[in-house]
Each structure stands twice: as structure tokens, then as C-alpha cells.
C-alpha atoms as a PDB file:
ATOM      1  CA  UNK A   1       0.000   0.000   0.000  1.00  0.00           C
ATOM      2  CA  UNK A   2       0.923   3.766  -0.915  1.00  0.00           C
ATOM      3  CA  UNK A   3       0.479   6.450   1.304  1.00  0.00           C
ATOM      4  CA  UNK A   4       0.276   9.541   0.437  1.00  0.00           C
ATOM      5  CA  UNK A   5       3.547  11.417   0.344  1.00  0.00           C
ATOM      6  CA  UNK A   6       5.615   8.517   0.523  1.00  0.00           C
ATOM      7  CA  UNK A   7       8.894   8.592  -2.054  1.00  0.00           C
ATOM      8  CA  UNK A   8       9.125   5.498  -3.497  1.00  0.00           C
ATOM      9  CA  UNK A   9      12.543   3.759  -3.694  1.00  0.00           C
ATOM     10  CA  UNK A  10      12.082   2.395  -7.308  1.00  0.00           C
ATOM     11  CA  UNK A  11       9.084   4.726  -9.345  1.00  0.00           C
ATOM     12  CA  UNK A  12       9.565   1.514 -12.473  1.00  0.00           C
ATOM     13  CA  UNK A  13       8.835  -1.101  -9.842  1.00  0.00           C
ATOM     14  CA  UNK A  14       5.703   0.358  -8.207  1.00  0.00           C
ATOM     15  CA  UNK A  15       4.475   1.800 -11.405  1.00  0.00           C
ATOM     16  CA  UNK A  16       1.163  -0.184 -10.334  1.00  0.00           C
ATOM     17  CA  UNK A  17       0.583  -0.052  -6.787  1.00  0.00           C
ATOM     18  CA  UNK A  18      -2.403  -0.239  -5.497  1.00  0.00           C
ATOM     19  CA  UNK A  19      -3.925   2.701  -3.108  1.00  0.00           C
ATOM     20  CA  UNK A  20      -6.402   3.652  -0.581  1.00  0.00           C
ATOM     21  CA  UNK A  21      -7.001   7.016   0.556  1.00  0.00           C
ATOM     22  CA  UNK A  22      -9.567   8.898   2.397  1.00  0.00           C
ATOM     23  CA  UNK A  23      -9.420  12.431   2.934  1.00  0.00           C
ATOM     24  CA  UNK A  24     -11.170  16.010   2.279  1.00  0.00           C
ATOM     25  CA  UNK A  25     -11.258  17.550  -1.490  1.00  0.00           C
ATOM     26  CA  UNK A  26      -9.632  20.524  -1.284  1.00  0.00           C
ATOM     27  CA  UNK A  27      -9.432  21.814  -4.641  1.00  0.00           C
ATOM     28  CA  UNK A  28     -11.556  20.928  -8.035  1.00  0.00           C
ATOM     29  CA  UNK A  29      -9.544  21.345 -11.069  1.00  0.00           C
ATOM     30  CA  UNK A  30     -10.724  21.452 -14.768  1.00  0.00           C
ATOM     31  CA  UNK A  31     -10.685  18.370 -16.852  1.00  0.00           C
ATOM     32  CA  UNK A  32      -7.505  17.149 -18.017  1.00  0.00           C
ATOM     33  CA  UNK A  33      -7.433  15.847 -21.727  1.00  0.00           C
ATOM     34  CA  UNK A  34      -5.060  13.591 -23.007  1.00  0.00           C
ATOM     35  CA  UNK A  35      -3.412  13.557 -26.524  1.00  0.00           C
ATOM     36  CA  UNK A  36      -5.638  10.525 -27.206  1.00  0.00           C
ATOM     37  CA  UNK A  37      -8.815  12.266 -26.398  1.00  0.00           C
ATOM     38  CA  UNK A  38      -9.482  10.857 -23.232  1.00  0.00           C
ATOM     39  CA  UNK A  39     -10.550  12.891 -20.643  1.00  0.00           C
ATOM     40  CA  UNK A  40     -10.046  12.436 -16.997  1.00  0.00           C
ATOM     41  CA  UNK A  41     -11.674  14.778 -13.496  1.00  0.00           C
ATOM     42  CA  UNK A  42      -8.956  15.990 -11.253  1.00  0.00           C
ATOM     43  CA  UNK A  43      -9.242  17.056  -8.246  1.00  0.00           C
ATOM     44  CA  UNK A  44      -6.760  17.388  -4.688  1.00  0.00           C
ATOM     45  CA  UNK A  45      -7.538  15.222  -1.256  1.00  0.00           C
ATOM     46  CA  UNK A  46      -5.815  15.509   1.654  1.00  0.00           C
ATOM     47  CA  UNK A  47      -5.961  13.401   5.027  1.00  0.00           C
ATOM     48  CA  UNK A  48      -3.139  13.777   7.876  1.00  0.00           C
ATOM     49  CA  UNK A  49      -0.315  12.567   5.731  1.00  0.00           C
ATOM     50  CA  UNK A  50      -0.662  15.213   2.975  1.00  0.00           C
ATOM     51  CA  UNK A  51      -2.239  15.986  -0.273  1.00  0.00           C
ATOM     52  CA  UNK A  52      -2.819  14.199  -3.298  1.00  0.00           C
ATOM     53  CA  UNK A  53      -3.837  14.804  -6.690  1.00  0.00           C
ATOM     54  CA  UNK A  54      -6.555  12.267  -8.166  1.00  0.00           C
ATOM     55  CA  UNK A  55      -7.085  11.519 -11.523  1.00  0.00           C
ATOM     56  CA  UNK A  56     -10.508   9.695 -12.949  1.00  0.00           C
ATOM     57  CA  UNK A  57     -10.653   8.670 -16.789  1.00  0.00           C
ATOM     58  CA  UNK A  58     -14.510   9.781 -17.484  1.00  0.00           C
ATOM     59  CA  UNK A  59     -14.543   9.579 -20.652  1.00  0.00           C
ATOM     60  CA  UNK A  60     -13.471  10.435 -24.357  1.00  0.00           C
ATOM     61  CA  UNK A  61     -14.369  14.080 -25.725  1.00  0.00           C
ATOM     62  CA  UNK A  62     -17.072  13.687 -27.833  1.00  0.00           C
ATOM     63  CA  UNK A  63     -18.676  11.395 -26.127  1.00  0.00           C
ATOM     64  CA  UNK A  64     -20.989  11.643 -22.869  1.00  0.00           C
ATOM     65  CA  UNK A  65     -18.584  11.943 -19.664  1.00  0.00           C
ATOM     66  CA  UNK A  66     -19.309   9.634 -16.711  1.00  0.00           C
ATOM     67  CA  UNK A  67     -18.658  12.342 -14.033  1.00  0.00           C
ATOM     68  CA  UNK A  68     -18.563  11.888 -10.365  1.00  0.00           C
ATOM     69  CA  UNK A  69     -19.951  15.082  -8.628  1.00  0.00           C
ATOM     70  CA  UNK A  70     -17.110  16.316  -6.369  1.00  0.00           C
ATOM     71  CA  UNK A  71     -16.950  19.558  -4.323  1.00  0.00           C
ATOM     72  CA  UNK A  72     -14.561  21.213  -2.058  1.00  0.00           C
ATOM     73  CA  UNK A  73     -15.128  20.288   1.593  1.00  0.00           C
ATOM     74  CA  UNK A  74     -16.378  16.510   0.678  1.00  0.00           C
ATOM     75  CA  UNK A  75     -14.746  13.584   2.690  1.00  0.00           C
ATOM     76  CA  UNK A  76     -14.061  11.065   0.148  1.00  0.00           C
ATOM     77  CA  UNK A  77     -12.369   7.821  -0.229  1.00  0.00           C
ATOM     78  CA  UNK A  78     -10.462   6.845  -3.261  1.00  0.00           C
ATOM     79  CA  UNK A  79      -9.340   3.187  -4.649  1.00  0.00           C
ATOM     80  CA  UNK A  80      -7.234   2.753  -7.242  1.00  0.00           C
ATOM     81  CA  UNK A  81      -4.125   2.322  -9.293  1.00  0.00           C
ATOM     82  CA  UNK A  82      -1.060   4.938  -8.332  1.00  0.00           C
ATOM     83  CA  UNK A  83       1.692   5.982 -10.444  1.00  0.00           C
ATOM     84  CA  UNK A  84       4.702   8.167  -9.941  1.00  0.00           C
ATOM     85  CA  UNK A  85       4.894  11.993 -11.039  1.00  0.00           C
ATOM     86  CA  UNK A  86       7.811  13.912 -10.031  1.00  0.00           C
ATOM     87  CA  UNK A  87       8.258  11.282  -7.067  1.00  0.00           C
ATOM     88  CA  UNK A  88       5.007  11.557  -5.452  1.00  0.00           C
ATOM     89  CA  UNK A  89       2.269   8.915  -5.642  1.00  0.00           C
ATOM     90  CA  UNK A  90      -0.561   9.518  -7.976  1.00  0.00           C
ATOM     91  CA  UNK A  91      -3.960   8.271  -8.544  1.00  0.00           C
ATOM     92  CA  UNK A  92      -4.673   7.241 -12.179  1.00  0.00           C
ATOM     93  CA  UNK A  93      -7.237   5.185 -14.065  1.00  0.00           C
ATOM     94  CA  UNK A  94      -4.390   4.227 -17.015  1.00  0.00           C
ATOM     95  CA  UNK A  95      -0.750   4.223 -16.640  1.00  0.00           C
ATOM     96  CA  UNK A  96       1.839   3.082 -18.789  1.00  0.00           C
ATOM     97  CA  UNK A  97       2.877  -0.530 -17.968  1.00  0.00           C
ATOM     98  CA  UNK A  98      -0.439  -1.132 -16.232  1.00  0.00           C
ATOM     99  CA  UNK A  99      -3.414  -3.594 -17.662  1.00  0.00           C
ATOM    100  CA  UNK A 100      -5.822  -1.062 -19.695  1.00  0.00           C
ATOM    101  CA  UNK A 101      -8.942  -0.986 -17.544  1.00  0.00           C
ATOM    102  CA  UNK A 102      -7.979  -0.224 -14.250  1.00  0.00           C
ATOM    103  CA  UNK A 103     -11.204   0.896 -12.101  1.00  0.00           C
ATOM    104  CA  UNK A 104     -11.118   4.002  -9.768  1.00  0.00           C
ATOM    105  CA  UNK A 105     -13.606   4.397  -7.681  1.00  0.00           C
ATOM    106  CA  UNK A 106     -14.820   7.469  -6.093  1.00  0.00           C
ATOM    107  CA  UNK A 107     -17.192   6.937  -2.405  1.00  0.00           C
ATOM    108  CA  UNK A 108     -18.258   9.932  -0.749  1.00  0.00           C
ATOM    109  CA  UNK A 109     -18.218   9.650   2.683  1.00  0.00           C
ATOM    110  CA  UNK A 110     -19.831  13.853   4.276  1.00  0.00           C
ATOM    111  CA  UNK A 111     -20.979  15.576   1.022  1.00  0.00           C
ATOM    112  CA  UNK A 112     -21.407  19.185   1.244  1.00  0.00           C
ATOM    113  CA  UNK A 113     -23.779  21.783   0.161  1.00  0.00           C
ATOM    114  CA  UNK A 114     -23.894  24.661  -2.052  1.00  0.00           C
ATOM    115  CA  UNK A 115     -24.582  28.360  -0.346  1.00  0.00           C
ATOM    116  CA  UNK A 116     -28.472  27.922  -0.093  1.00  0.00           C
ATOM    117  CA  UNK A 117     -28.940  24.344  -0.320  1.00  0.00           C
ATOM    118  CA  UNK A 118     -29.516  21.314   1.925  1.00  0.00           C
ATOM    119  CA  UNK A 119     -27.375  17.993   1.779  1.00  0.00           C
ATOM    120  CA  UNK A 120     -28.461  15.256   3.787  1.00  0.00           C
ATOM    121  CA  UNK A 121     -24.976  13.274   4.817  1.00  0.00           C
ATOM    122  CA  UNK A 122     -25.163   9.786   3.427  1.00  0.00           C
ATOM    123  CA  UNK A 123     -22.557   7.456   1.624  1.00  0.00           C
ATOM    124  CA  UNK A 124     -22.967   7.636  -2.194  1.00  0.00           C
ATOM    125  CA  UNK A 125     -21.219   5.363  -4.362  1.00  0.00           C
ATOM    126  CA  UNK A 126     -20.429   6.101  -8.090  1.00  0.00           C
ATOM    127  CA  UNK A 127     -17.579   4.669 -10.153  1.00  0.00           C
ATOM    128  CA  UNK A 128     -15.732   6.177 -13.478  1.00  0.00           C
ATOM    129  CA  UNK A 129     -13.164   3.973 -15.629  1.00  0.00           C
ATOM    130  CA  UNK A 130     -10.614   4.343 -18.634  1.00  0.00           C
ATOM    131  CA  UNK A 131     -11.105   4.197 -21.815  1.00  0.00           C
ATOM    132  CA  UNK A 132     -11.644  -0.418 -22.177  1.00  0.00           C
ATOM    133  CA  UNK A 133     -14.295  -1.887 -20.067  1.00  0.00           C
ATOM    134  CA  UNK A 134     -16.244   1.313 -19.486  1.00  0.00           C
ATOM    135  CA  UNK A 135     -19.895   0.979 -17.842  1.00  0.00           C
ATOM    136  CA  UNK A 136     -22.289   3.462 -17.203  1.00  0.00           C
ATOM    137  CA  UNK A 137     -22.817   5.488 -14.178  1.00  0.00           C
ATOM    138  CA  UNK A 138     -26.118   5.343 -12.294  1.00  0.00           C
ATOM    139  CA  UNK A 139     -27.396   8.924 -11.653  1.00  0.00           C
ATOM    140  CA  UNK A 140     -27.297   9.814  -7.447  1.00  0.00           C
ATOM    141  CA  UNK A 141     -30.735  10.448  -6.977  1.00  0.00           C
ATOM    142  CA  UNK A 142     -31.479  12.358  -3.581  1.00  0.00           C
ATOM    143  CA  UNK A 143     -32.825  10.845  -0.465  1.00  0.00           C
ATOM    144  CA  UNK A 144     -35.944  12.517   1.333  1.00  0.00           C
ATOM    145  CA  UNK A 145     -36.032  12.364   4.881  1.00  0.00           C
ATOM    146  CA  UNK A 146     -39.430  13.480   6.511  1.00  0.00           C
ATOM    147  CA  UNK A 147     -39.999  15.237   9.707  1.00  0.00           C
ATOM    148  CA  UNK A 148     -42.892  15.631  11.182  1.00  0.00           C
ATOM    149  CA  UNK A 149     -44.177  17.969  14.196  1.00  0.00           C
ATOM    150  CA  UNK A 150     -48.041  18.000  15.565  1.00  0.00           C
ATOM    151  CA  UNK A 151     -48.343  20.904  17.810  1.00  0.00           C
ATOM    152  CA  UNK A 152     -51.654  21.553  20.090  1.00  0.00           C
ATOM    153  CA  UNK A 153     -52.464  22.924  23.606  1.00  0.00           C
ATOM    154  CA  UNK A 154     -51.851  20.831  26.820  1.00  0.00           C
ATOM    155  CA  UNK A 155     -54.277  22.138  28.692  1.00  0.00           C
ATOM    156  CA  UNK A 156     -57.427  20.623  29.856  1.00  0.00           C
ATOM    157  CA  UNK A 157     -60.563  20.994  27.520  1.00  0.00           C
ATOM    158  CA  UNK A 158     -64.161  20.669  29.057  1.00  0.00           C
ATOM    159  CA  UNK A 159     -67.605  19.686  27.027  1.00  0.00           C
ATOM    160  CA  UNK A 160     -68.085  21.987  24.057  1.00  0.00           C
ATOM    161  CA  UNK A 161     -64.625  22.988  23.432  1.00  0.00           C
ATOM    162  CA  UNK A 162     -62.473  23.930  20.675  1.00  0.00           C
ATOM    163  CA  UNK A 163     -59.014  22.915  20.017  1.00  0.00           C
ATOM    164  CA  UNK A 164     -56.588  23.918  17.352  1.00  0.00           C
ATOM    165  CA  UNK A 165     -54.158  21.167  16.010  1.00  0.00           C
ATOM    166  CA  UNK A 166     -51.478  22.297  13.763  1.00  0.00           C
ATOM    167  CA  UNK A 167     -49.281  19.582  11.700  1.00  0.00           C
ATOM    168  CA  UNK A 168     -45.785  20.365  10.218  1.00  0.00           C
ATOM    169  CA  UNK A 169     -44.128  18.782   8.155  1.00  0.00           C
ATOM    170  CA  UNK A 170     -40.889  18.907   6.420  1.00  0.00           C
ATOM    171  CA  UNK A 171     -38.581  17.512   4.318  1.00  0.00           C
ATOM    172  CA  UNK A 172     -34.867  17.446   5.372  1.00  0.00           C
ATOM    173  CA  UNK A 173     -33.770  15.807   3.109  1.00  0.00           C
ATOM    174  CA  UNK A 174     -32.313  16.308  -0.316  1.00  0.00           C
ATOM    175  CA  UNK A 175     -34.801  14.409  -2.560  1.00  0.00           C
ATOM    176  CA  UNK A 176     -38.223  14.876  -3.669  1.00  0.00           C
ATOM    177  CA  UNK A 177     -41.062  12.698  -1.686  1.00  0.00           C
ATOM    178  CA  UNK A 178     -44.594  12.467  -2.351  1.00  0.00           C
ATOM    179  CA  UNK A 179     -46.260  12.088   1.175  1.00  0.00           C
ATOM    180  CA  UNK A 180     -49.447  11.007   2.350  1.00  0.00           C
ATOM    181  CA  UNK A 181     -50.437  12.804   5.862  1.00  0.00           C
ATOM    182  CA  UNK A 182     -54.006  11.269   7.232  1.00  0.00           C
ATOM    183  CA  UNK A 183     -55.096  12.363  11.202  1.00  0.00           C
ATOM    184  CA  UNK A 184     -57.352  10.045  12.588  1.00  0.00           C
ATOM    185  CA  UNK A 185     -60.294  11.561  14.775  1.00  0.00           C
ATOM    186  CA  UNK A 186     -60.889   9.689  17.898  1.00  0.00           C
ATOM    187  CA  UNK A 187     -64.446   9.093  19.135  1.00  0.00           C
ATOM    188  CA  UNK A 188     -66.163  12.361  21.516  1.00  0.00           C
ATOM    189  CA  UNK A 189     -64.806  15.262  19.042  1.00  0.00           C
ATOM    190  CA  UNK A 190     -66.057  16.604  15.609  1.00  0.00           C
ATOM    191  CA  UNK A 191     -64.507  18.236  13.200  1.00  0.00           C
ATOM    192  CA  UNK A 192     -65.321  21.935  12.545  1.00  0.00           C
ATOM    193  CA  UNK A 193     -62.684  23.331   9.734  1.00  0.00           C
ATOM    194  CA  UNK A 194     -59.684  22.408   8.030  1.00  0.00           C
ATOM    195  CA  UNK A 195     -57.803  19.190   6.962  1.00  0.00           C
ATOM    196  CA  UNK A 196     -57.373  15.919   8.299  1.00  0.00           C
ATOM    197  CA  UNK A 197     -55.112  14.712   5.316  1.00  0.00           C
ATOM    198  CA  UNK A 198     -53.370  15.927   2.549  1.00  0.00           C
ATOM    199  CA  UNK A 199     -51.546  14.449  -0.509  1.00  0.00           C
ATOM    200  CA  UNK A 200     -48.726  16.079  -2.404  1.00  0.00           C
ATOM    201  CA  UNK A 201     -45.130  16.527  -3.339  1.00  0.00           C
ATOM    202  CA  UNK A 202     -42.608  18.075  -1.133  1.00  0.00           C
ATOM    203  CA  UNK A 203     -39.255  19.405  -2.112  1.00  0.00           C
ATOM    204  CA  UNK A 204     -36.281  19.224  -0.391  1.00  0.00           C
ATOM    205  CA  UNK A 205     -36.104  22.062   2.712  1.00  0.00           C
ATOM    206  CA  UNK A 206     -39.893  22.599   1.857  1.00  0.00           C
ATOM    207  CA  UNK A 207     -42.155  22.874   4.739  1.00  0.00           C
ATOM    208  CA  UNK A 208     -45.817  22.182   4.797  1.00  0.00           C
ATOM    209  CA  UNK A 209     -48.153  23.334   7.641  1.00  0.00           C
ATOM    210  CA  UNK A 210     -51.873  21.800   7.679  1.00  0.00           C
ATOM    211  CA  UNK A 211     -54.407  23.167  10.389  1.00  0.00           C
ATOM    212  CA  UNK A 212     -57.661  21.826  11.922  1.00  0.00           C
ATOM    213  CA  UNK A 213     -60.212  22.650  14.717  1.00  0.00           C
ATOM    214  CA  UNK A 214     -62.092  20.377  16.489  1.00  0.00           C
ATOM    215  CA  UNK A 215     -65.084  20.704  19.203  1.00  0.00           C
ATOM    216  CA  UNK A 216     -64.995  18.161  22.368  1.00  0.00           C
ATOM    217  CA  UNK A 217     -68.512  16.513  22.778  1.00  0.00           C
ATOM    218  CA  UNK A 218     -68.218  14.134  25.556  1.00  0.00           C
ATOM    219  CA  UNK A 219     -66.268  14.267  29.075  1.00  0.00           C
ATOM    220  CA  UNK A 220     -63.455  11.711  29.668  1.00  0.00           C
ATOM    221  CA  UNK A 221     -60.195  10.864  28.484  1.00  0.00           C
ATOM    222  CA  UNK A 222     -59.499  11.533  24.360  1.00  0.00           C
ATOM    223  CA  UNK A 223     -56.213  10.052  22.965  1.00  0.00           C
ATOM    224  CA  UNK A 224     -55.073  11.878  19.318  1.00  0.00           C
ATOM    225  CA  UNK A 225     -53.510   8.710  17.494  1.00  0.00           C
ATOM    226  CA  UNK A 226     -50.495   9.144  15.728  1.00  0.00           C
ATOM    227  CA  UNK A 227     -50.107  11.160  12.568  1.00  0.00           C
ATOM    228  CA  UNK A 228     -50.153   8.625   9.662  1.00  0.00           C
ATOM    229  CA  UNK A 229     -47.418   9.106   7.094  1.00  0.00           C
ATOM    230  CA  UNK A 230     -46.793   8.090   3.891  1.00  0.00           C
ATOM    231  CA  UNK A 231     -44.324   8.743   1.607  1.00  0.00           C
ATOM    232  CA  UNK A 232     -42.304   7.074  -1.574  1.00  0.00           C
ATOM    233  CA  UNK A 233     -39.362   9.188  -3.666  1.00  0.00           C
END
């Protein structure tokens, strides 16, 4: 194994080693082309031994580009082939002396967001290769994650009256979800305005309120059952 900034006694011998390294991107540079038309992402990591420069083969120009999303600030992990440049290690998907399809993988392990946006930290998993053997790339589609708040007075309620239940929802998450919200009356109240369910598509940070007011008929003890929730992305 590699690490990164280790000099390596004999660059001819190791031309091929394998390496593992998981750090933070610190810089995104433009695509690299080569004189063959292939075209590979590049991009800086660096963990507590140093900084590296990695180098995916997406693609050939002309043709569509199997990128891997990467930002500044992302904890990643990178597999793959190393070579030697200038005496340093270096992450490659082709390298003279190597077999021709060498996979690097790219796994993301805290993503980031964008000023104004909301990333939900997960582990995504996407995968680029040179230029024999190539596969496609399955798009990243966003997660939703749904929060839910019911909010109500805690006081006691005699015969005849009204309470006020308010339901917020939200989505935290950084992929659409189409919900399904029901509220199930219990037995000794009626309904006298609003919503007791609601159907639709939330986007991610979107917020939904739905409101409802209800009479109390009968004296003794009413229990609100849970909120029902539904949702598929």
C-alpha cells in the first residue's frame, strides 16, 4: 500500500501499486485531456499525511462523460491504481505498464452543500473507468427524509370545546417525496374546519403546515392517534 507522500525507492517497480485514501477535497480542477482524447476529473484530497492529486478517466471528448460530482469540503475515499509523477504517488485510471482498464472508484463519505442548499450526509457510491471496459454510471438520486411535528395545547378541555391542532411537516432531506399525511379523529370530538389529510409533493427544505379545529362533545379521556405518514421518492 501507498500512502500519500511517501517517495518510493524504485518509481519503475511500483508503477502499479495499489492505493487507498480517504481524505477532504480541497481543490476541483478542470478536466484534463489527453493527446488521445481521453478525458479524466482531477481534483486534490488531503488526510493527515498530505495531499494528493486524483485523476478519474470519465470519458473520451465527444462522447458523454461519466462524471462523479465532487466539491470542495467533501470527505471522500479513493481506490485505485497509483503511479509516480515527479516522485510523489498519484492516482490514475491508465498508466503506462499497467493492464488497460484499471477501475477508480470514487465513495463519498460527508458531502457538502452549495450556499443555499440542503445535503443530507449519506454514503454515495459512483464509479468512473478508462477508456476499455467502461460501464455506465447510475445517476445519485437524492434521499428525502421526513420530519414531522403536531403541535396543540396541553391544557385541559371541558364539554363543548375547541381545540386547534397544527401539523408540520418537512422535508430534510435532499430528494423529492410524495407524502401522504391522514389524522385520525378519535371518538367524543367533531370536526369543525380544516384538513385531516393531505396528498402532495414536497421538495427538499420545503415545509408544509396543515391546520384543523375540532369541538370536544363528551367528558373523559381523548387520545389523538399518531399522525399517519406516507411517503415514496
Amino acid at each position: 500500500m501507498v500512502k500519500i507522500g511517501e517517495i518510493l525507492e524504485d518509481p519503475y517497480k511500483y508503477k502499479c501499486a495499489e492505493i487507498k485514501v480517504r481524505g477532504i477535497v480541497t481543490e476541483v480542477l478542470s478536466d484534463y485531456v489527453s493527446k488521445k482524447g481521453y478525458v479524466y476529473q482531477r481534483f486534490y484530497i488531503r488526510d493527515d499525511t498530505g495531499e494528493i492529486k486524483v485523476f478519474c478517466s470519465i470519458g473520451k471528448v465527444g462522447e458523454e462523460l461519466k462524471r462523479v460530482n465532487i466539491r470542495e469540503g467533501m470527505e471522500v475515499e479513493v481506490t485505485g491504481s497509483s503511479g509516480v509523477y515527479k516522485g510523489e504517488p498519484e492516482i490514475k485510471g491508465y498508466y503506462k505498464g499497467c493492464p488497460r482498464t484499471i477501475e477508480c472508484k470514487v465513495r463519498v463519505i460527508r458531502s457538502v452543500a452549495k450556499e443555499g442548499e440542503k445535503v443530507q450526509e449519506k454514503e454515495v457510491h459512483a464509479e468512473t473507468w478508462s477508456e476499455e471496459g467502461g460501464t455506465e454510471i447510475p445517476e445519485v438520486v437524492g434521499v428525502p427524509d421526513i420530519k414531522i411535528k403536531r403541535e396543540l395545547s396541553s391544557r385541559v378541555l371541558e364539554k363543548g370545546e375547541e381545540l386547534e391542532v397544527t401539523i408540520l411537516l418537512e422535508n430534510t432531506g435532499d430528494g423529492e417525496a410524495e407524502v401522504y399525511l391522514t389524522e385520525r379523529l378519535p371518538r367524543g370530538v367533531e370536526l369543525l374546519d380544516g384538513e385531516t389529510s393531505w396528498r402532495g409533493k414536497i421538495q427538499p427544505g420545503d415545509k408544509k403546515e396543515m391546520k384543523y379545529r375540532i369541538r370536544v362533545l363528551n367528558k373523559g379521556t381523548i387520545i389523538l392517534e399518531p399522525t399517519e405518514v406516507e411517503f415514496k421518492d
